[in-house]
Protein backbone atom coordinates (compact mmCIF):
# COMPACT_ATOMS: atom_id res chain seq x y z
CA UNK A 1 0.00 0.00 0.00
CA UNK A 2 1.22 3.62 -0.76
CA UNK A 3 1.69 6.55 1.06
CA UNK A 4 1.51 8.28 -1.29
CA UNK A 5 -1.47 10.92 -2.13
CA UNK A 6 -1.99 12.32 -5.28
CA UNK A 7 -3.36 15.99 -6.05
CA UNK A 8 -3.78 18.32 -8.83
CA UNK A 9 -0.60 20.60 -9.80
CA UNK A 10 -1.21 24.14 -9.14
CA UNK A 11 0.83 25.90 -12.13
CA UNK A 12 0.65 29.33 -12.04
CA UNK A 13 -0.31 31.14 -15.41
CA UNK A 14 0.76 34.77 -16.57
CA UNK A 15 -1.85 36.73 -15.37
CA UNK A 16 -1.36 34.88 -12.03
CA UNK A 17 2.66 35.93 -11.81
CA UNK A 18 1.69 39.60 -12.54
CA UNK A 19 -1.04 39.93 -9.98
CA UNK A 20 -0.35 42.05 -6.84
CA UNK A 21 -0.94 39.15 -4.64
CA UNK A 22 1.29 37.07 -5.96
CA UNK A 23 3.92 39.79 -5.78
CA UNK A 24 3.21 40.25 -1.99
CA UNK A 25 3.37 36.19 -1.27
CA UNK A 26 6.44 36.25 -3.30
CA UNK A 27 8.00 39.19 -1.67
CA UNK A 28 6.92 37.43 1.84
CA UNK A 29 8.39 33.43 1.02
CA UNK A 30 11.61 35.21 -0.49
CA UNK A 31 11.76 36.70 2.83
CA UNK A 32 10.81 33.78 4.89
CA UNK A 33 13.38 31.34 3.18
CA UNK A 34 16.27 34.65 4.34
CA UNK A 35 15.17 33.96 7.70
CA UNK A 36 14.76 30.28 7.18
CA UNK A 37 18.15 29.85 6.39
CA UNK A 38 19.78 32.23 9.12
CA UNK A 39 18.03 30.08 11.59
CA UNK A 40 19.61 26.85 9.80
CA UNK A 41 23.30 28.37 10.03
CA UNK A 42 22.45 28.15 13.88
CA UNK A 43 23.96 25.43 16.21
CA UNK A 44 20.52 23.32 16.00
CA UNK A 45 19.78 19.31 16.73
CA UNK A 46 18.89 17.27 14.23
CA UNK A 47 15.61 17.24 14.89
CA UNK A 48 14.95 21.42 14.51
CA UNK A 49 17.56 21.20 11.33
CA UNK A 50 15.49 18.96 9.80
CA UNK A 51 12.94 20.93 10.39
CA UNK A 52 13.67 24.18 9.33
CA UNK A 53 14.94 21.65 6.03
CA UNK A 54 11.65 20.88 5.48
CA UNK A 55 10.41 24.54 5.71
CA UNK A 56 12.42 25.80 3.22
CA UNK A 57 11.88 23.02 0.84
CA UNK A 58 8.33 23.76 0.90
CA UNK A 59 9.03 27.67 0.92
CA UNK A 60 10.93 26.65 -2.41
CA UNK A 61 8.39 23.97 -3.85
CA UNK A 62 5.75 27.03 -3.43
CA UNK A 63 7.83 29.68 -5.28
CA UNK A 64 8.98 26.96 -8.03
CA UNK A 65 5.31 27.15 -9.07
CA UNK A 66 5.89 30.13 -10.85
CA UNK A 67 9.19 28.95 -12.64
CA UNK A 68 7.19 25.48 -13.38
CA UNK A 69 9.03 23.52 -11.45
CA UNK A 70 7.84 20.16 -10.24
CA UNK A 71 7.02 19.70 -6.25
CA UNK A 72 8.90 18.17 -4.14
CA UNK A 73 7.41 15.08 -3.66
């Protein structure tokens, strides 16, 4: 049996990347993956690095959207 789930891709279309709202989310995930990383250059267990891993890979799946990238799966 698999784990895994499967959903719909949510690509992002031109008049989606020139919207003001996704210029503000962008604007606020760029930021979040700054601080993201800062707190992963920190002297953290394995358990918080992995962690804050996760978050940015996510942070990053969510702005690949616009560049077409596939998710992380």
């Amino acid at each position: 049996m698999s784990d895994r789930i499967e959903y719909e891709r949510a690509d992002l279309t031109e008049g989606d990347l020139v919207s003001p709202t996704w210029g503000k989310l962008k604007r606020h995930l760029d930021d979040r993956l700054k601080v993201l990383r800062v707190q992963l250059e920190q002297d953290l267990d394995e358990i918080k690095s992995a962690k804050i891993r996760g978050q940015i890979a996510e942070v990053k799946a969510i702005l690949g959207l616009a560049a077409g990238r596939p998710v992380i799966d």
